[in-house]
C-alpha atoms as a PDB file:
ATOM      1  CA  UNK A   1       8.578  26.295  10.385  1.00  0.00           C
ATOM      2  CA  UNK A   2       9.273  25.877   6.760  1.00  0.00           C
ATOM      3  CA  UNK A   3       8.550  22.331   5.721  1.00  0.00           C
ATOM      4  CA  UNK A   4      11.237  21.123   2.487  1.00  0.00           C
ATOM      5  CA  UNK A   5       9.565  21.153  -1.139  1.00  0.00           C
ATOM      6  CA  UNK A   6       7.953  17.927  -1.886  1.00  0.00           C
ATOM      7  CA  UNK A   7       8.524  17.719  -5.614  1.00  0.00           C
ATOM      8  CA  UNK A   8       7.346  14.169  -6.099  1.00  0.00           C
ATOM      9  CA  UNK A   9       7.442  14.612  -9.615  1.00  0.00           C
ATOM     10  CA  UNK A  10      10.664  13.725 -10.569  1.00  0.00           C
ATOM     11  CA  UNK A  11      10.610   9.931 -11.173  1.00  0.00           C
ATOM     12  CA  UNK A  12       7.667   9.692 -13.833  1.00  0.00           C
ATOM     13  CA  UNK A  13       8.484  13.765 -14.502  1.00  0.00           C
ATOM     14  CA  UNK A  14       5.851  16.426 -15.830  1.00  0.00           C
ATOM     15  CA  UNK A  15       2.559  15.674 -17.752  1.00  0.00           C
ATOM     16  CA  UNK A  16       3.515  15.586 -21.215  1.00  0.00           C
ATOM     17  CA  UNK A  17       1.612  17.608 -23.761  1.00  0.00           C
ATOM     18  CA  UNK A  18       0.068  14.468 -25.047  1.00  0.00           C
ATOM     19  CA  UNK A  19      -1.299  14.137 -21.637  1.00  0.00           C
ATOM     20  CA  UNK A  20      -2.603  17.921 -22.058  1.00  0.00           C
ATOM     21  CA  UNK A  21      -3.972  17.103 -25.581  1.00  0.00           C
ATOM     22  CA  UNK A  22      -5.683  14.473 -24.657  1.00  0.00           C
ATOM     23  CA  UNK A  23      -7.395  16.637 -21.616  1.00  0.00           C
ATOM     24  CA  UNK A  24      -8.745  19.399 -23.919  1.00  0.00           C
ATOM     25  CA  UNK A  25      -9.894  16.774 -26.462  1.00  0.00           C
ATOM     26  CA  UNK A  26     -11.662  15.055 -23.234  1.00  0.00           C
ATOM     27  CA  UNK A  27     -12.992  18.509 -22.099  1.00  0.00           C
ATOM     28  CA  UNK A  28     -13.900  19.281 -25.741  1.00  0.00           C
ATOM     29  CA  UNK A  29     -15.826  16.608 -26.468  1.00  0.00           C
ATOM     30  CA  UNK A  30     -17.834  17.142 -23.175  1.00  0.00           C
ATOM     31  CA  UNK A  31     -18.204  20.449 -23.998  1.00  0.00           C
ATOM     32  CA  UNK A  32     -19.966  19.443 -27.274  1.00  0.00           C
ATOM     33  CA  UNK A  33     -22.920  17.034 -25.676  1.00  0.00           C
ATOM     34  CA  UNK A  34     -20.112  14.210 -24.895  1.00  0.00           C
ATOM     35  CA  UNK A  35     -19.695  11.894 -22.058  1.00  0.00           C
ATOM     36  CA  UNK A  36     -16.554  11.542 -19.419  1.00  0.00           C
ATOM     37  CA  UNK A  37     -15.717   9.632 -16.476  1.00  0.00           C
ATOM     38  CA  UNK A  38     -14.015  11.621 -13.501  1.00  0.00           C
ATOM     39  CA  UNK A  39     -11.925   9.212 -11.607  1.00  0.00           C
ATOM     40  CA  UNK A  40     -11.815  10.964  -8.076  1.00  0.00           C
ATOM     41  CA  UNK A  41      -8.835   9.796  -5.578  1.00  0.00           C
ATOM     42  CA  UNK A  42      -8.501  12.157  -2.764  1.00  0.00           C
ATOM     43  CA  UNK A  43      -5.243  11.471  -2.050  1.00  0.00           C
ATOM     44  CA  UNK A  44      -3.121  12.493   0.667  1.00  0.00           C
ATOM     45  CA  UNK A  45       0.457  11.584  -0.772  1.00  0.00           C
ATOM     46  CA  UNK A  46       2.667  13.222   2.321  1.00  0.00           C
ATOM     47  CA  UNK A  47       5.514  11.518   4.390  1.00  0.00           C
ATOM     48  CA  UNK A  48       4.043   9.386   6.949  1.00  0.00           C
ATOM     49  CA  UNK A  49       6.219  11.663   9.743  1.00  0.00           C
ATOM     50  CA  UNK A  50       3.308  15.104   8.240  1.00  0.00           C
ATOM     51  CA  UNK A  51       0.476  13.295   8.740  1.00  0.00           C
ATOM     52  CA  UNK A  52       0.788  10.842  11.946  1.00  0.00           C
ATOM     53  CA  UNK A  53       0.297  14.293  14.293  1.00  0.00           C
ATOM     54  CA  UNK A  54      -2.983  15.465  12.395  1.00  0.00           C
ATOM     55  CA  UNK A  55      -6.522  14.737  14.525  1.00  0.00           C
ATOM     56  CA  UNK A  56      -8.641  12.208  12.371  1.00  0.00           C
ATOM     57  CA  UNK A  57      -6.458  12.245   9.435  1.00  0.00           C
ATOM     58  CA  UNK A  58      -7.854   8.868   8.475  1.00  0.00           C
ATOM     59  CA  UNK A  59     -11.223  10.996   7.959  1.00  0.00           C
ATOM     60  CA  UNK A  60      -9.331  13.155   5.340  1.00  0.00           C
ATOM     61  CA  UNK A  61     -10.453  11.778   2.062  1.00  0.00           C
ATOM     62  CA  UNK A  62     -14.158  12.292   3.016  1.00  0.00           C
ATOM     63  CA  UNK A  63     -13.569  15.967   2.585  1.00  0.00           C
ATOM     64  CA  UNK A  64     -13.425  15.700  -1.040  1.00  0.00           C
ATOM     65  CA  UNK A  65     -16.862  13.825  -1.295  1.00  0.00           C
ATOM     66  CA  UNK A  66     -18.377  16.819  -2.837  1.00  0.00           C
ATOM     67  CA  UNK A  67     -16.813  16.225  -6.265  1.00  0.00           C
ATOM     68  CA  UNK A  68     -19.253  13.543  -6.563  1.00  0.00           C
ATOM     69  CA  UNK A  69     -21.685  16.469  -7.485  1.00  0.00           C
ATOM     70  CA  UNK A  70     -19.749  16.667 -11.055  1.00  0.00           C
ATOM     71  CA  UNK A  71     -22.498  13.810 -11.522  1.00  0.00           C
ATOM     72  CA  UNK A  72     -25.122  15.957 -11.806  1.00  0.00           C
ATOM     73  CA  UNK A  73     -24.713  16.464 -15.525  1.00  0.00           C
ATOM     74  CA  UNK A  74     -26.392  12.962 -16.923  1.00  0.00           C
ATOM     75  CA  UNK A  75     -23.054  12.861 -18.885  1.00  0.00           C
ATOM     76  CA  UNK A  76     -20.880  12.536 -16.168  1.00  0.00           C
ATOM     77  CA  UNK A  77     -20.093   9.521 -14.388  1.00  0.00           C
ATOM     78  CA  UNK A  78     -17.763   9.776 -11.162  1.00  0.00           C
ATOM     79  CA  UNK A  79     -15.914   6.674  -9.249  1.00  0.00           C
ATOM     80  CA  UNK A  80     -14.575   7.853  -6.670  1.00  0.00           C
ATOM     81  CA  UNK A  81     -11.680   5.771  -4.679  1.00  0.00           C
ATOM     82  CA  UNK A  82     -10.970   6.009  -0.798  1.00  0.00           C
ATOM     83  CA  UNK A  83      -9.080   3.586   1.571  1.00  0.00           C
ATOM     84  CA  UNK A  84     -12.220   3.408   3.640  1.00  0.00           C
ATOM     85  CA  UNK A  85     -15.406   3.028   3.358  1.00  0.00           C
ATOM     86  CA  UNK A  86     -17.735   6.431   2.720  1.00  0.00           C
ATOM     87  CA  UNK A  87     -20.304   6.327   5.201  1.00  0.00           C
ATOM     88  CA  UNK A  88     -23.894   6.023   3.736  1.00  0.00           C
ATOM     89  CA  UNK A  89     -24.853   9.187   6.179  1.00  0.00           C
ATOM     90  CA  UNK A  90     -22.258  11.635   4.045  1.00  0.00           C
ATOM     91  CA  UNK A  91     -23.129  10.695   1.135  1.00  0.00           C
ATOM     92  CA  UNK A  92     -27.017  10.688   1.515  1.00  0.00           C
ATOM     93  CA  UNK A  93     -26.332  14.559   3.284  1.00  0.00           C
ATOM     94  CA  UNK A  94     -24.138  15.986   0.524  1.00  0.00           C
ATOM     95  CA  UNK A  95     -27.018  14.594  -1.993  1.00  0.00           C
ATOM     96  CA  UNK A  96     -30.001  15.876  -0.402  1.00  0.00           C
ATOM     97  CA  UNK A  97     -28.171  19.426  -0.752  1.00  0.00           C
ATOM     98  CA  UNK A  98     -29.314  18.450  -4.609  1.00  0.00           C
ATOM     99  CA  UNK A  99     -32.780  18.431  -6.000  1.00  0.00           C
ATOM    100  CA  UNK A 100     -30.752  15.682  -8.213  1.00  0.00           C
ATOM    101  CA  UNK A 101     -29.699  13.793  -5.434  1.00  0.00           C
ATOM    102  CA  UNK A 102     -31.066  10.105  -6.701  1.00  0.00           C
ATOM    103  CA  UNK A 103     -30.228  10.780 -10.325  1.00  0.00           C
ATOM    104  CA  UNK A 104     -26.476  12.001  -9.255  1.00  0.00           C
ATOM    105  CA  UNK A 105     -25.750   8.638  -7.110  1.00  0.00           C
ATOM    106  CA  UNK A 106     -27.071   6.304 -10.021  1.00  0.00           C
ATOM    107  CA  UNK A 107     -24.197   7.931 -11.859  1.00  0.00           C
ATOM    108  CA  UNK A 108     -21.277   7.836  -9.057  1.00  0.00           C
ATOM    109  CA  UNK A 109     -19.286   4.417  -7.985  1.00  0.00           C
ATOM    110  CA  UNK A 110     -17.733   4.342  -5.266  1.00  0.00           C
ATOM    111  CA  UNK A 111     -14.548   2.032  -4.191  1.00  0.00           C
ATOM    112  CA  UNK A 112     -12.936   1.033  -0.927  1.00  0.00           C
ATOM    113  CA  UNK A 113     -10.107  -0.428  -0.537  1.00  0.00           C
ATOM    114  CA  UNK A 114     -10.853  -1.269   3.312  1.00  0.00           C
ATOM    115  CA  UNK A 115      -7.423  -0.351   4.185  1.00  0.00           C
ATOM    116  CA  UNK A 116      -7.128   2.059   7.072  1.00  0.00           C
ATOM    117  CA  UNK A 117      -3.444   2.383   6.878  1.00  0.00           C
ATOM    118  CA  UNK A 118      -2.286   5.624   7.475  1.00  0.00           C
ATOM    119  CA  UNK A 119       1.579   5.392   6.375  1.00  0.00           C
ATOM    120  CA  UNK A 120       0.681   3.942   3.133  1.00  0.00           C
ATOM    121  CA  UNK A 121      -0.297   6.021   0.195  1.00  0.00           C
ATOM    122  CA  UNK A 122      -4.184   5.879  -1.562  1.00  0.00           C
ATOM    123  CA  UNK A 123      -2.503   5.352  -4.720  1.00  0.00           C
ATOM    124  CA  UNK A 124       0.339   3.016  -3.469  1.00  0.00           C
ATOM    125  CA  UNK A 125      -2.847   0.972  -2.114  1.00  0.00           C
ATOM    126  CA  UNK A 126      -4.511   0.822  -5.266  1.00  0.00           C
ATOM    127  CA  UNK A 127      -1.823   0.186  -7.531  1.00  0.00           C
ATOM    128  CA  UNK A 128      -1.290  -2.762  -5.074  1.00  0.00           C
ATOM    129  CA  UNK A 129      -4.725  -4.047  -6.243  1.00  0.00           C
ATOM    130  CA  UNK A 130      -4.627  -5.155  -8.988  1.00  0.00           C
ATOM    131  CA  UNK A 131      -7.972  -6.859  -8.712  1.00  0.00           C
ATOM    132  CA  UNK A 132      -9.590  -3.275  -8.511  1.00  0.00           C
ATOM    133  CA  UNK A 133      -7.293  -1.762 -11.237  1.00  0.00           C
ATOM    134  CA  UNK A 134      -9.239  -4.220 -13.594  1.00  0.00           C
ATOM    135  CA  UNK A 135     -12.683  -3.336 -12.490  1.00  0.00           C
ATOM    136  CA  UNK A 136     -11.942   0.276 -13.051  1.00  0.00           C
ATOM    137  CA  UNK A 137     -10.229  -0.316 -16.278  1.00  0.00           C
ATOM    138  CA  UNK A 138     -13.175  -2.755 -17.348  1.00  0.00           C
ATOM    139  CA  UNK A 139     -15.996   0.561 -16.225  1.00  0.00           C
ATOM    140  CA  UNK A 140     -14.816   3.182 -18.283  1.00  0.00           C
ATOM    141  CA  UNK A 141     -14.012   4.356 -21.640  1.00  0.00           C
ATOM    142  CA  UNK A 142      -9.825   5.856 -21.463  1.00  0.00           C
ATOM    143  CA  UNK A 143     -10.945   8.242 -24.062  1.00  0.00           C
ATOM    144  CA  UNK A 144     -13.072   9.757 -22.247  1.00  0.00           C
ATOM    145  CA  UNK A 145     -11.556   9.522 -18.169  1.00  0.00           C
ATOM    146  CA  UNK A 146      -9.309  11.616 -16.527  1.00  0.00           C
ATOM    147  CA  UNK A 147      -7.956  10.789 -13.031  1.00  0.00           C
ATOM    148  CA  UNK A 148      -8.501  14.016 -10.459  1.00  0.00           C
ATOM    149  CA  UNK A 149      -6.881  14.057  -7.401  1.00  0.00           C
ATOM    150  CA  UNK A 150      -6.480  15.924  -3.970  1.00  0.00           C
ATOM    151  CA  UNK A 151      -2.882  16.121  -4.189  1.00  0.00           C
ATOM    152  CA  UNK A 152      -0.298  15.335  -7.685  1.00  0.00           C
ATOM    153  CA  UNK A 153       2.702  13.388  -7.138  1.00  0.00           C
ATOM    154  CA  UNK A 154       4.172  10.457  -9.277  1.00  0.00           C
ATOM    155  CA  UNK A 155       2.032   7.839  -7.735  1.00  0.00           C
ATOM    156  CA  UNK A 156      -0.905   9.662  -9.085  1.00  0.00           C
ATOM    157  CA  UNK A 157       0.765   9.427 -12.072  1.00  0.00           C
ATOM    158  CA  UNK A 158       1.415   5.718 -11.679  1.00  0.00           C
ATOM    159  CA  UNK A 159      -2.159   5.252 -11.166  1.00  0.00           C
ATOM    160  CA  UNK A 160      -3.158   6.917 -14.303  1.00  0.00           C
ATOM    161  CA  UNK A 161      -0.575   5.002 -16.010  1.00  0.00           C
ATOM    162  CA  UNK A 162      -1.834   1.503 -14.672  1.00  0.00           C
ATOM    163  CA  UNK A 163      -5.708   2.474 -15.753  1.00  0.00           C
ATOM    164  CA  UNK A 164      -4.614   4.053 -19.080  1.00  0.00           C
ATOM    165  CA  UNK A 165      -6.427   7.697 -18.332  1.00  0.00           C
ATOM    166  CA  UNK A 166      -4.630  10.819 -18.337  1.00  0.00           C
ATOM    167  CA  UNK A 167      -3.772  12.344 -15.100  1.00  0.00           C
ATOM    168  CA  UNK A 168      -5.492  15.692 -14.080  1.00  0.00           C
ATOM    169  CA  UNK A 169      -2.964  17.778 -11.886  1.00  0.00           C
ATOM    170  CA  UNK A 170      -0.355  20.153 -11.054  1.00  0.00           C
ATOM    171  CA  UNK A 171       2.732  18.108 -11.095  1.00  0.00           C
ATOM    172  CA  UNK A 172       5.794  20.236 -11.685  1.00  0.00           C
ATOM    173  CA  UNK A 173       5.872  22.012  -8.865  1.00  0.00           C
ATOM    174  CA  UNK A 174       4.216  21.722  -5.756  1.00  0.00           C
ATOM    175  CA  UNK A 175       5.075  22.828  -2.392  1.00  0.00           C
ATOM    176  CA  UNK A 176       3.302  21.976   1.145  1.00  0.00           C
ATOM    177  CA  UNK A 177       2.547  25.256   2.261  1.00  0.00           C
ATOM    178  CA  UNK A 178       1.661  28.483   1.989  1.00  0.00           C
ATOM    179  CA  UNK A 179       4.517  30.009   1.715  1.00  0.00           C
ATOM    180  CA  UNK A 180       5.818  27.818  -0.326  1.00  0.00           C
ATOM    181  CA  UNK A 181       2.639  28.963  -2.351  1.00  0.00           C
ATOM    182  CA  UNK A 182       3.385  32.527  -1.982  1.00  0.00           C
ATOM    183  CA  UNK A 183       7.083  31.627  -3.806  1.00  0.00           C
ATOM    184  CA  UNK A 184       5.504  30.103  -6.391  1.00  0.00           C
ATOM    185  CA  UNK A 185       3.383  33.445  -7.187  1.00  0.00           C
ATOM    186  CA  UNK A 186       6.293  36.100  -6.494  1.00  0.00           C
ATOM    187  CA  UNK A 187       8.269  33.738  -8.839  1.00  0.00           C
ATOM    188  CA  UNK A 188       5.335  34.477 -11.417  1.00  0.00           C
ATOM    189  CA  UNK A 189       5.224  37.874 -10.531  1.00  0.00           C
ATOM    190  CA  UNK A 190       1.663  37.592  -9.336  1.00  0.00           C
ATOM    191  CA  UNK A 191       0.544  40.155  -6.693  1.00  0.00           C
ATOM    192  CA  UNK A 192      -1.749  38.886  -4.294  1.00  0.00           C
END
């Protein structure tokens, strides 16, 4: 069954190309012995009604745990954001897959917003904490951070917005599955 588009894009609208600017100046200067900051949410920004059916959805964000291994370049730093808790077991597994492991973690920060709830965006959570919004804000360097995330909707915007970092995304268009995907590239003319 086709599910509708979910375009969430249309409130805060596409990146603008001071938003892309500002990405290639970021990957520019990283490129040329600089520092950034990856601020990793793995959201999961889907209608409550999508996600209530799916077996240990409130597991989801761990699967993105492995961007933490963008640390491994001693000019990368990594927070990375989840509504609970990482458990010290993951995180010490995905690092011992790294001859780096110790140096990577002294670089990555992790926050929890020890809220479980499932109908309630990551982003919508964060941006209602405003407590955390300053500690990120106060840890990095807006010149320098970009905010990746799992999924690009407006409240990924919103949370760019609120910690002054550029958003990292698809955001135009984005549809929630594959054949929505497959559109997309006959639209584009791409054969696959």
């Amino acid at each position: 069954m086709e599910s509708k588009n979910l375009n969430y894009s249309n409130e805060v609208g596409p990146l603008q190309p001071s938003d892309l600017d500002r990405l290639c100046e970021i990957q520019e200067n990283y490129s040329n012995g600089g520092v950034r900051t990856i601020v990793v949410m793995p959201s999961i920004s889907f209608p409550y009604e999508n996600l209530k059916g799916i077996l240990g959805i409130e597991h989801y964000e761990a699967r993105s745990l492995w961007e933490i291994l963008a640390a491994n370049c001693p000019r990368t730093k990594v927070i990375f954001i989840t509504s609970r808790k990482m458990t010290t077991e993951n995180i010490k597994h995905l690092l011992s897959s790294s001859k780096n492991g110790s140096s990577i973690r002294q670089r990555v920060s992790f926050i929890s917003l020890d809220d479980p709830r499932i109908g309630i965006s990551l982003g919508d959570k964060l941006l209602a904490r405003l407590d955390l919004i300053r500690l990120i804000k106060n840890a990095i360097n807006p010149r320098e951070t970009y905010l990746e995330s799992f999924i690009s909707t407006d409240c990924e915007k919103k949370v760019a917005k609120a910690l002054g970092i550029v958003p990292f995304g698809s955001f135009d268009q984005y549809w929630a599955t594959k054949s929505g995907n497959r559109k997309i590239f006959q639209e584009c003319g791409i054969n696959f």
